[in-house]
N, C-alpha and C. Protein backbone atom coordinates (compact mmCIF):
# COMPACT_ATOMS: atom_id res chain seq x y z
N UNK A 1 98.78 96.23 125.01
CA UNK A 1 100.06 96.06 124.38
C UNK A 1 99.90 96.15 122.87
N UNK A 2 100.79 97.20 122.17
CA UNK A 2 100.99 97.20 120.67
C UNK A 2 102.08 96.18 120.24
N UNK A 3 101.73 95.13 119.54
CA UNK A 3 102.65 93.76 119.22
C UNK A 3 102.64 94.42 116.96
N UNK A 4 104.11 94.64 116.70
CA UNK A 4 104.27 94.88 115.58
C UNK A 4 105.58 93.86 115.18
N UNK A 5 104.82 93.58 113.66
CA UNK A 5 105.71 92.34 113.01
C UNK A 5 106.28 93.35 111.64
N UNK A 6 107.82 93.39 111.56
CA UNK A 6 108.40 93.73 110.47
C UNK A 6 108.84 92.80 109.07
N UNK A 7 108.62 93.28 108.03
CA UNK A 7 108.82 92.10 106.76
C UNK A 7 109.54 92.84 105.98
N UNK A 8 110.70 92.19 105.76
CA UNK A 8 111.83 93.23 104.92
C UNK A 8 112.75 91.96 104.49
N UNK A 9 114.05 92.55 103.66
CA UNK A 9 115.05 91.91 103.13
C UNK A 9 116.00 92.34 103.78
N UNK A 10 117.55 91.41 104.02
CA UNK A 10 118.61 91.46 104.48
C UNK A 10 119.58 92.79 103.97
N UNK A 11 119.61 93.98 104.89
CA UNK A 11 120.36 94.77 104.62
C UNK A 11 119.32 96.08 103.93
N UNK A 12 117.72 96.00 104.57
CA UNK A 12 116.93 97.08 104.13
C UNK A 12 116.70 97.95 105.33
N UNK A 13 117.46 97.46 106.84
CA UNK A 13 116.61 98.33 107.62
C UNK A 13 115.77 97.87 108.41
N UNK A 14 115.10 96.43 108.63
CA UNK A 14 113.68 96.02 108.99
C UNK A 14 114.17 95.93 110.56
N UNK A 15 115.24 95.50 111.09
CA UNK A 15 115.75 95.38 111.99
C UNK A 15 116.14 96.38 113.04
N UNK A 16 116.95 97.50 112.08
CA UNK A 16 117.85 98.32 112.70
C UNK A 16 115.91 99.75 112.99
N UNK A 17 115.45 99.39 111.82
CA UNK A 17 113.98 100.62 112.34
C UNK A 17 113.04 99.61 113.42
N UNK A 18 113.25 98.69 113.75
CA UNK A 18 112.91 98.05 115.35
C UNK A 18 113.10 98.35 116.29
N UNK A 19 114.51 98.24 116.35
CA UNK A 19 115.37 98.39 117.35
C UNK A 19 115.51 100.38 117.57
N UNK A 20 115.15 100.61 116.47
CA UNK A 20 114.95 102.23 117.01
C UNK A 20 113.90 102.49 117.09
N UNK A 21 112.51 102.21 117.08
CA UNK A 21 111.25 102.17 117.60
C UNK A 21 111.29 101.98 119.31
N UNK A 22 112.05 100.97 119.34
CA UNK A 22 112.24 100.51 120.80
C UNK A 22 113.05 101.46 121.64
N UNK A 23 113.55 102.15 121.43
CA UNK A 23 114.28 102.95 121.94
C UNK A 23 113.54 104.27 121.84
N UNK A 24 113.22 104.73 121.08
CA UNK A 24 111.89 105.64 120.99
C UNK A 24 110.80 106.07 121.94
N UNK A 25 110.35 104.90 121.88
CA UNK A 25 109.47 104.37 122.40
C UNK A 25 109.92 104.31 124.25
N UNK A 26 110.86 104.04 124.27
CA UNK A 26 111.25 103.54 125.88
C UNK A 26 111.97 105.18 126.29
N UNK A 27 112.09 105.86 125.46
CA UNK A 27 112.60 107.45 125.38
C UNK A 27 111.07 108.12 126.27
N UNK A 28 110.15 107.50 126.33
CA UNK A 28 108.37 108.50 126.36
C UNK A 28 108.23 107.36 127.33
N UNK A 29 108.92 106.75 128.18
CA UNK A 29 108.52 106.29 129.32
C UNK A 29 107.56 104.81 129.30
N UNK A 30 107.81 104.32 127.92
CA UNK A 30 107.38 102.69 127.71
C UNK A 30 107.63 101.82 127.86
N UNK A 31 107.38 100.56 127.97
CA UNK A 31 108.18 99.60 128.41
C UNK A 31 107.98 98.42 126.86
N UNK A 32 109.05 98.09 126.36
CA UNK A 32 109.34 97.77 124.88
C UNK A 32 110.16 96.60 124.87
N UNK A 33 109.92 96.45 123.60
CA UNK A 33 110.60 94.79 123.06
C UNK A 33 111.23 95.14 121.22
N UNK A 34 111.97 94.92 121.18
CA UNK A 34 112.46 95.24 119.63
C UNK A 34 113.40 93.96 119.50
N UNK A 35 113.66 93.15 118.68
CA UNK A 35 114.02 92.13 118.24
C UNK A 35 113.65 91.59 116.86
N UNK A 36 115.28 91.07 116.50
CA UNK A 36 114.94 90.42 114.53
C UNK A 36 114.67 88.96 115.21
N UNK A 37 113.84 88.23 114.16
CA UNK A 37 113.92 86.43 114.04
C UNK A 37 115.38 86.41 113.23
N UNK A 38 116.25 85.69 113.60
CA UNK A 38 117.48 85.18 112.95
C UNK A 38 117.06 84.23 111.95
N UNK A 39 117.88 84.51 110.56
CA UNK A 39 117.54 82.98 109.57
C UNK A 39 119.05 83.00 109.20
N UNK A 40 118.52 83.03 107.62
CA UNK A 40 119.47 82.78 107.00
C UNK A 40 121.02 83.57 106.74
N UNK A 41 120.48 85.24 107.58
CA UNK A 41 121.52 86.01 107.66
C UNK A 41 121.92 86.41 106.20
N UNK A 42 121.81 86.53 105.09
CA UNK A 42 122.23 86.98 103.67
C UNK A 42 121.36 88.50 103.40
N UNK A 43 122.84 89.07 102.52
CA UNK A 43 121.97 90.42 102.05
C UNK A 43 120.33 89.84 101.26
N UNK A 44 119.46 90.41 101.71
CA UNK A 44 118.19 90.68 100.35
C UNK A 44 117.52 89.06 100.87
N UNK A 45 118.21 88.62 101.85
CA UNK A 45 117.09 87.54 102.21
C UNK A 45 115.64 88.03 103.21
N UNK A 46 114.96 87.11 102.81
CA UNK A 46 113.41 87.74 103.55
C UNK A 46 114.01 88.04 105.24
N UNK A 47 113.79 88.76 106.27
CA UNK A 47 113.65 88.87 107.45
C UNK A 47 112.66 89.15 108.22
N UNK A 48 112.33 89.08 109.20
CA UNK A 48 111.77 89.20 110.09
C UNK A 48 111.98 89.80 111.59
N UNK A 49 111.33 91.01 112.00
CA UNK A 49 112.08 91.49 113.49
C UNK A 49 110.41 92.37 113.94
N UNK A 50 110.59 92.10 115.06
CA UNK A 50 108.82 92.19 116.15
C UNK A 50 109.37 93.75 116.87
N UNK A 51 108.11 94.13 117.11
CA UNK A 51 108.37 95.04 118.80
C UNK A 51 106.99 95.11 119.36
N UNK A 52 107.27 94.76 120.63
CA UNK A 52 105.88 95.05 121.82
C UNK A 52 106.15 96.63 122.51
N UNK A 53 105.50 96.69 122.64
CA UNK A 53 105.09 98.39 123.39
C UNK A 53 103.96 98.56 123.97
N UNK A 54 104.24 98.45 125.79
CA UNK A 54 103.08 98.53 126.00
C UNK A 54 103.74 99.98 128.00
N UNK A 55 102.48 100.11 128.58
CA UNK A 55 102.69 100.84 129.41
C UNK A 55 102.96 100.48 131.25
N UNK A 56 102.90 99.05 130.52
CA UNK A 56 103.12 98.15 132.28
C UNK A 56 104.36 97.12 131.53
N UNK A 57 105.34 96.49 132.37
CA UNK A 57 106.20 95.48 132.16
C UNK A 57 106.01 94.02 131.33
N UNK A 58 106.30 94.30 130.46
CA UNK A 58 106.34 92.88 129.16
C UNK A 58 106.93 91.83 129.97
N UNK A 59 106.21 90.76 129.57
CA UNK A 59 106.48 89.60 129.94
C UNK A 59 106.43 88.19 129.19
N UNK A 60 105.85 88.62 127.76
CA UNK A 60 106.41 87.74 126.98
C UNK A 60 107.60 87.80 126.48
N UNK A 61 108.18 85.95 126.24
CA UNK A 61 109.05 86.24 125.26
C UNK A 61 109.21 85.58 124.24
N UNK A 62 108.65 85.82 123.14
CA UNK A 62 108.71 84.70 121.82
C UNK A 62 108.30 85.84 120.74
N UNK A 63 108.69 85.04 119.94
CA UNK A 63 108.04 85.68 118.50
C UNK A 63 106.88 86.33 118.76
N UNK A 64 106.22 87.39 118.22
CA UNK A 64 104.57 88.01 117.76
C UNK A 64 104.27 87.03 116.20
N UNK A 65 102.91 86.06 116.87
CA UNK A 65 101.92 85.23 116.13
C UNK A 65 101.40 85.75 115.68
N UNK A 66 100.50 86.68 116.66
CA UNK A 66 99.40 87.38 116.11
C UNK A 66 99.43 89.21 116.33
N UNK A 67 100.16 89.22 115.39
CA UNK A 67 100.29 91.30 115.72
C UNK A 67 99.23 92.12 115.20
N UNK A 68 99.67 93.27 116.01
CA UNK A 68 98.48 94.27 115.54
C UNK A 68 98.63 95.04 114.58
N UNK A 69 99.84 95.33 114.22
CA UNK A 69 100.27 96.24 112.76
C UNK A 69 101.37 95.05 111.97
N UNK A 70 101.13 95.39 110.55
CA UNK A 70 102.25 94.37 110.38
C UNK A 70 103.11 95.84 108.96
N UNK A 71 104.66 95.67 108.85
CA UNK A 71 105.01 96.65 108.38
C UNK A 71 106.27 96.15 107.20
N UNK A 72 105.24 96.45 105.69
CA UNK A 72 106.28 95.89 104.89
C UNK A 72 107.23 96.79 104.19
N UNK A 73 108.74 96.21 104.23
CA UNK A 73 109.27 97.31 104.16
C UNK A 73 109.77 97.01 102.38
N UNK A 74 109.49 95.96 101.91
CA UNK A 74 109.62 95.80 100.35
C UNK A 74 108.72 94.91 99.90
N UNK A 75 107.62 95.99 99.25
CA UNK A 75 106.66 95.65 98.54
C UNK A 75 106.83 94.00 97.67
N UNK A 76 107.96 93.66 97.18
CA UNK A 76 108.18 92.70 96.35
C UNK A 76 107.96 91.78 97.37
N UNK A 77 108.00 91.31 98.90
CA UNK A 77 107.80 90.36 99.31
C UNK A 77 106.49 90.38 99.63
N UNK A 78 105.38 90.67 98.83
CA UNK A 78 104.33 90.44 99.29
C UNK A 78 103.77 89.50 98.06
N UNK A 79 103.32 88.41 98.41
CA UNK A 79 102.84 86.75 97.47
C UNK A 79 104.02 85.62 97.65
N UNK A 80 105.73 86.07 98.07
CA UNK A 80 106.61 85.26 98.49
C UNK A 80 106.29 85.42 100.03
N UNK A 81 106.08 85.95 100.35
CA UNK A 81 105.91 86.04 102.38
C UNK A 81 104.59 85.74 102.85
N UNK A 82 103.71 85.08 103.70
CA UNK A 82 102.36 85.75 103.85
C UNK A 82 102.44 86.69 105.13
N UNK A 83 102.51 87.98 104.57
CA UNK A 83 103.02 89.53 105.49
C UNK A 83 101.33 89.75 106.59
N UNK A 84 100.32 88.97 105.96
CA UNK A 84 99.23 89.22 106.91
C UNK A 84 98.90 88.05 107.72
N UNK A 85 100.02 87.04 107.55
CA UNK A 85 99.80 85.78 108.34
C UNK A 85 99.35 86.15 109.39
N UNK A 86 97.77 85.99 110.86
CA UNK A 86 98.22 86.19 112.06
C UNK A 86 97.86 87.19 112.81
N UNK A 87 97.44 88.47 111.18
CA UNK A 87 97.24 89.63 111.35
C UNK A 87 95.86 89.49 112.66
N UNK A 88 95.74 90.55 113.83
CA UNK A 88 95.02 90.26 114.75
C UNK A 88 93.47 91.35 113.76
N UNK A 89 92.40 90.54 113.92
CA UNK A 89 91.29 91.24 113.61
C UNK A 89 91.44 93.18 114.35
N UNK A 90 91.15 93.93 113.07
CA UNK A 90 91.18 95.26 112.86
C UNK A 90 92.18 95.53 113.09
N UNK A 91 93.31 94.38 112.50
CA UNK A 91 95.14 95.10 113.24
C UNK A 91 95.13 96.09 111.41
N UNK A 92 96.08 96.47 110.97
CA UNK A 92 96.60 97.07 109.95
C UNK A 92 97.98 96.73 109.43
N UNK A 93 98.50 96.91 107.99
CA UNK A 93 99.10 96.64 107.28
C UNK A 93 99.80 97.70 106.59
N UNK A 94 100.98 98.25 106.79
CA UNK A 94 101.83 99.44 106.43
C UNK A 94 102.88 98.91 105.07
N UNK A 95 102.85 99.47 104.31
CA UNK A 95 103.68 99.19 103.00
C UNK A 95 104.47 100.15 102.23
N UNK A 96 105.61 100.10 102.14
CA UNK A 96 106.45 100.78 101.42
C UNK A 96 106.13 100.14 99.94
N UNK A 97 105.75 101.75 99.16
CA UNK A 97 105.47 101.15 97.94
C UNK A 97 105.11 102.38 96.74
N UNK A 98 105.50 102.34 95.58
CA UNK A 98 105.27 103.53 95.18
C UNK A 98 104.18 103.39 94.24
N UNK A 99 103.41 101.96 94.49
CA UNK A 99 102.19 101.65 94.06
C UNK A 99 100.78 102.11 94.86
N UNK A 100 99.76 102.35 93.27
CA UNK A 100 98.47 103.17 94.65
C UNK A 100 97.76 101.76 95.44
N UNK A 101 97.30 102.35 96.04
CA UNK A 101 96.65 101.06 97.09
C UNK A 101 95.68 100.46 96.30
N UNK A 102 95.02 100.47 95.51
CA UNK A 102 94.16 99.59 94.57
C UNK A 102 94.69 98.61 94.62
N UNK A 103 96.68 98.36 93.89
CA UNK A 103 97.42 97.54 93.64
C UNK A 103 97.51 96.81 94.72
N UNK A 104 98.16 97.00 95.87
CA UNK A 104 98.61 96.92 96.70
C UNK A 104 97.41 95.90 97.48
N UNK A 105 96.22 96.19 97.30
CA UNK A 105 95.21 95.65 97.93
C UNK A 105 95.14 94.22 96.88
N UNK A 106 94.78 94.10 95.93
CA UNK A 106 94.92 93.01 95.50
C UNK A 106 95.96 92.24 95.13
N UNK A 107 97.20 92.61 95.57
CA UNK A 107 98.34 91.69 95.79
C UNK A 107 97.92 90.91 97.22
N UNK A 108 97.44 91.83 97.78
CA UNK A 108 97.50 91.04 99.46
C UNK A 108 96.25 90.17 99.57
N UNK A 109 95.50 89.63 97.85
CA UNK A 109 94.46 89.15 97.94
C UNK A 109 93.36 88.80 98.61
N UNK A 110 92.89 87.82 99.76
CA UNK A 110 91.85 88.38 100.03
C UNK A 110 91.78 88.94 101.90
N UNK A 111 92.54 89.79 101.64
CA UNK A 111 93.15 90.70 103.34
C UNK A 111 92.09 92.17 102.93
N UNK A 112 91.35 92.01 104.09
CA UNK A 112 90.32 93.18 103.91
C UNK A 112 90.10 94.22 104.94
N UNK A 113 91.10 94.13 105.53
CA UNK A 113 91.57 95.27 107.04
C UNK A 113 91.97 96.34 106.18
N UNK A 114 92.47 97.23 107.30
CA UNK A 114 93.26 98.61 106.81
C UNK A 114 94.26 98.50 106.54
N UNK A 115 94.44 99.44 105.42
CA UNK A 115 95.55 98.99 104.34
C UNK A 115 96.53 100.97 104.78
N UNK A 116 97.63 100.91 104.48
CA UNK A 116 98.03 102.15 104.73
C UNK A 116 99.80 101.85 103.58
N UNK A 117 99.68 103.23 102.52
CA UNK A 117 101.20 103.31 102.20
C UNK A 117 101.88 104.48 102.22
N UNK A 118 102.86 104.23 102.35
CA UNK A 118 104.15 105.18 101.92
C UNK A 118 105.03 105.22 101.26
N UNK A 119 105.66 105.72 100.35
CA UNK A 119 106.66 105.71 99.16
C UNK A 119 108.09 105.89 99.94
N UNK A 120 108.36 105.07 101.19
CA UNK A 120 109.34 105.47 102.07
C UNK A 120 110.69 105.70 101.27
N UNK A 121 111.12 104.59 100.13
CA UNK A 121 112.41 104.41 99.53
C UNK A 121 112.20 106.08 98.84
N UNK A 122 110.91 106.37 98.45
CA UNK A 122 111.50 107.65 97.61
C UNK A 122 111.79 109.05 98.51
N UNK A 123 110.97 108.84 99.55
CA UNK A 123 111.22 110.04 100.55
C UNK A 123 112.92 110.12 101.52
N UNK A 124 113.06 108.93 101.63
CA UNK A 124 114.49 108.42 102.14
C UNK A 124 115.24 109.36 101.05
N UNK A 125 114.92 108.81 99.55
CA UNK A 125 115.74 109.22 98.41
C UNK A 125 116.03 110.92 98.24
N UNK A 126 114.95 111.07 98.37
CA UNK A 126 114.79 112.48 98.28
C UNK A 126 115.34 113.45 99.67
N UNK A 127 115.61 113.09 100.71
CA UNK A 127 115.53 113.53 101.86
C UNK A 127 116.97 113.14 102.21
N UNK A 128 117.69 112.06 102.61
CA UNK A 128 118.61 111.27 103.15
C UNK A 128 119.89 111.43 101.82
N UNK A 129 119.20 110.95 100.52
CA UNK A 129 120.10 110.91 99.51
C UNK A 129 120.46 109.40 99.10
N UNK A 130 119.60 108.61 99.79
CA UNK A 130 119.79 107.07 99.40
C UNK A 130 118.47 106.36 99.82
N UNK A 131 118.38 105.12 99.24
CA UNK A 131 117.05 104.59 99.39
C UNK A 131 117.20 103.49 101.64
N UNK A 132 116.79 104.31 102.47
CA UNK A 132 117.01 103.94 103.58
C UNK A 132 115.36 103.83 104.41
N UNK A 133 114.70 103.03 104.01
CA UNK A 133 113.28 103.05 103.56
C UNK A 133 112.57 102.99 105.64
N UNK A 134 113.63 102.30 106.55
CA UNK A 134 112.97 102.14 107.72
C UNK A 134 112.96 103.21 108.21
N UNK A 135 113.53 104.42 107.63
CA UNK A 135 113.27 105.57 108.94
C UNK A 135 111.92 106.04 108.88
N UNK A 136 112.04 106.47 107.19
CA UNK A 136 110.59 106.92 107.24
C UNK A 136 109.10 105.79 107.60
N UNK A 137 109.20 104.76 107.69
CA UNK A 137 108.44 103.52 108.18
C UNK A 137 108.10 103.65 109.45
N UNK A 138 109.69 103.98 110.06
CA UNK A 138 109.10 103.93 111.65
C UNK A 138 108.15 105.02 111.99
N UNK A 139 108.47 106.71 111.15
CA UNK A 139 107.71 107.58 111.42
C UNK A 139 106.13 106.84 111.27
N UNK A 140 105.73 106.66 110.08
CA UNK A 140 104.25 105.92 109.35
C UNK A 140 103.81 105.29 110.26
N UNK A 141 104.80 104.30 110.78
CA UNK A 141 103.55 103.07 112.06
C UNK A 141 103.78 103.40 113.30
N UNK A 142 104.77 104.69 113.56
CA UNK A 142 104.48 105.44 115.10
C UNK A 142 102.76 106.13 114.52
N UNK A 143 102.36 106.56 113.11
CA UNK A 143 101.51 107.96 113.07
C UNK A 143 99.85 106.75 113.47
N UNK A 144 100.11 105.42 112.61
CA UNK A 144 99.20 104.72 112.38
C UNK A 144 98.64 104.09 113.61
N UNK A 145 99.64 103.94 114.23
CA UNK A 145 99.33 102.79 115.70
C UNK A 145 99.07 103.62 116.89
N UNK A 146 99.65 105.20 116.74
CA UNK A 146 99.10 106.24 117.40
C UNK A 146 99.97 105.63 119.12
N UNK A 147 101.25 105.87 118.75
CA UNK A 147 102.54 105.50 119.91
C UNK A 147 102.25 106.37 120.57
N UNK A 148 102.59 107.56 120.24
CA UNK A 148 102.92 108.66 120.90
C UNK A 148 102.57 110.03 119.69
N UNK A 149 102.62 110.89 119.88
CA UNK A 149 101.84 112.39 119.32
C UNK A 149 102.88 112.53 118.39
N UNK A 150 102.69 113.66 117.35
CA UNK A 150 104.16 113.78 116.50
C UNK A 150 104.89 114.92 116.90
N UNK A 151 104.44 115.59 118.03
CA UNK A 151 105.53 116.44 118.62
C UNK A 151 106.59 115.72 119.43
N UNK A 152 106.20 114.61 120.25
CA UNK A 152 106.44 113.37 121.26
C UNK A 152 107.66 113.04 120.00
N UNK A 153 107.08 112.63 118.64
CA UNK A 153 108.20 111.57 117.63
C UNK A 153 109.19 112.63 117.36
N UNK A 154 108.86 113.67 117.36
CA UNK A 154 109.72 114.80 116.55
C UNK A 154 111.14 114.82 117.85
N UNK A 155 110.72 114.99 118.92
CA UNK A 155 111.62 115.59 120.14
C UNK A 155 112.58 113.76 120.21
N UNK A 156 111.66 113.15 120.35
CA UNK A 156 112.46 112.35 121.29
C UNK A 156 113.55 111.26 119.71
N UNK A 157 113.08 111.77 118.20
CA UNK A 157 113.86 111.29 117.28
C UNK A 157 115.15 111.72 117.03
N UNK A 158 114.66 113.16 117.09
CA UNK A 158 116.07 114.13 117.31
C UNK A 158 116.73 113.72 118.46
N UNK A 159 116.34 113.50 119.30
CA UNK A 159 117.21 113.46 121.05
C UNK A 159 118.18 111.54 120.30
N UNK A 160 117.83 110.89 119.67
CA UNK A 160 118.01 109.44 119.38
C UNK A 160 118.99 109.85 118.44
N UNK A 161 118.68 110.43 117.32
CA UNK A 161 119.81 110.80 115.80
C UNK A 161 120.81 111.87 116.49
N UNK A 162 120.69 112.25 117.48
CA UNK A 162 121.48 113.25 118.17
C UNK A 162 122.97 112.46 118.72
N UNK A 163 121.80 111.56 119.42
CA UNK A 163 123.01 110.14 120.13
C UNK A 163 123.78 109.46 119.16
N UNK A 164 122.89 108.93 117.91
CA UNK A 164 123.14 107.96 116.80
C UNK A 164 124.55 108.48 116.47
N UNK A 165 124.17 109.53 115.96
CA UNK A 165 124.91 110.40 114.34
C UNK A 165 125.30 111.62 115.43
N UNK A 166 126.47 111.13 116.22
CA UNK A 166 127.32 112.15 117.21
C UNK A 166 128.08 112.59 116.45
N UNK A 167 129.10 111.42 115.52
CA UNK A 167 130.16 111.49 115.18
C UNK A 167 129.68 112.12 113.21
N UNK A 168 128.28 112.33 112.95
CA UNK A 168 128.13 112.10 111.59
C UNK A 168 126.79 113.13 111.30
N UNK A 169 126.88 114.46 112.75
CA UNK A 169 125.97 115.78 112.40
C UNK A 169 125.32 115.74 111.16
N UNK A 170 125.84 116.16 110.00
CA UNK A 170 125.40 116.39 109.23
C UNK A 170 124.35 115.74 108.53
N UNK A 171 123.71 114.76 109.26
CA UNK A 171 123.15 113.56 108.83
C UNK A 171 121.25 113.38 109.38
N UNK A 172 121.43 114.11 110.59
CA UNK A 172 120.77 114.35 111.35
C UNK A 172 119.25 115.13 111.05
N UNK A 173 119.90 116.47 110.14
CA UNK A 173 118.67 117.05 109.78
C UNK A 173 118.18 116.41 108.32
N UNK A 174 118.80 115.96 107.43
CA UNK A 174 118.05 115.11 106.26
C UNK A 174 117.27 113.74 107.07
N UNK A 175 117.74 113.31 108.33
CA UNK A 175 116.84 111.82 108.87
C UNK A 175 115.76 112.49 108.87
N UNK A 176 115.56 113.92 109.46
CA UNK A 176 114.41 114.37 110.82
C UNK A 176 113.22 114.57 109.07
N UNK A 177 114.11 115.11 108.43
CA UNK A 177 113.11 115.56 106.90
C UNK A 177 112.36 113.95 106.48
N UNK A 178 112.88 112.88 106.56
CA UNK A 178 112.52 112.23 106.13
C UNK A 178 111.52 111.31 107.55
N UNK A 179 111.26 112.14 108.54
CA UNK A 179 110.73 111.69 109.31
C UNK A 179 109.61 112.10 109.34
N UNK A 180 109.38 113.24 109.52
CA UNK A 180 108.51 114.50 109.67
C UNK A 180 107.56 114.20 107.64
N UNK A 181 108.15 114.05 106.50
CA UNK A 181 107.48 113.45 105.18
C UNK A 181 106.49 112.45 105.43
N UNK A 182 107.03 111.46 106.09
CA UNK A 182 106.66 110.01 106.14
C UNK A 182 105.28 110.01 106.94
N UNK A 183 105.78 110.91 108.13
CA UNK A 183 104.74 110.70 109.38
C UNK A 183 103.26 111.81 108.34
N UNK A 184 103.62 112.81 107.18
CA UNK A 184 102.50 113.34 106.49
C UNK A 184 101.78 112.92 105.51
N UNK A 185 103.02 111.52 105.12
CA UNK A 185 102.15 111.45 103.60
C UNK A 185 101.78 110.22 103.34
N UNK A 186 101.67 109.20 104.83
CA UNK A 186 101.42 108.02 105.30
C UNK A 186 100.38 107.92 104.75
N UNK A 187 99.19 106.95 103.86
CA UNK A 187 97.49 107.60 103.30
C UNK A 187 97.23 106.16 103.72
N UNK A 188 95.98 106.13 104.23
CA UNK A 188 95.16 104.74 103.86
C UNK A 188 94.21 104.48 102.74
N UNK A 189 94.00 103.24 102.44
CA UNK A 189 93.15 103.44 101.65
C UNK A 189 92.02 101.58 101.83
């Protein structure tokens, strides 16, 4: 079972790119869990939202303690959150950030696993036309956690933004651009 913990702010996405992982994911014949932790509910407050993915029937149900990827979707909550609380030995750490990983590594002080970023807000920006930072995220920790192949993400994202954005076509081929970026320019370091 792949157990992934999301770390974002109210109204970035951390939730809604869960809940479409999960669906993704259950698109290629998986059996999945996508869910936010409820808090405080406010724009730009810290959040929290999990997904399990595995190939036999889930049977937990609680929060992910200890996950195997953890995926931050705003760099600024990293020293207010602990985003590697839990982290499972050789799990990994995905970050939206338009900082090089040098930085990035010694913010997360002394966390010495695999580190992986993406400049998602700018590829969103560039691609979408607004800073919508979970799409390209979900591409990055489908490429990192190795879900499914990227022909597998390509078909079954389109078949999802197809459903999504029925009423809102035009929308569809700037997501897939910012899908297809993300899943290339994901780097570890």
């Amino acid at each position: 079972m792949i157990e992934i913990r999301w770390h974002g702010r109210g109204g970035q996405g951390a939730k809604t790119a869960s809940l479409l992982l999960a669906d993704v994911a259950f698109s290629t014949g998986k059996y999945i869990q996508g869910f936010p932790e409820y808090g405080p509910e406010r724009m730009g407050a810290p959040i929290t939202a999990y997904n399990r993915i595995d190939d036999k029937p889930i049977r937990i149900h609680s929060n992910i303690y200890e996950p195997d990827y953890v995926v931050v979707v705003d760099d600024t909550l990293i020293g207010s959150v602990e985003v590697t609380k839990g982290l499972k030995k050789g799990g990994a750490v995905l970050v939206n950030t338009n900082l090089n990983i040098e930085a990035i590594r010694t913010r997360l002080g002394d966390f010495d696993g695999r580190l992986y970023t993406v400049d998602a807000s700018k590829i969103s920006e560039e691609t979408i036309g607004a800073n919508f930072p979970n799409t390209p995220l979900l591409s990055a920790i489908i490429k990192i956690s190795d879900i499914m192949t990227k022909e597998a993400l390509e078909k079954n994202m389109l078949d999802s933004f197809k459903h999504k954005f029925a009423k809102k076509p035009e929308v569809i081929e700037p997501n897939m651009q910012a899908v297809l970026r993300a899943y290339d320019e994901v780097t570890e370091g």
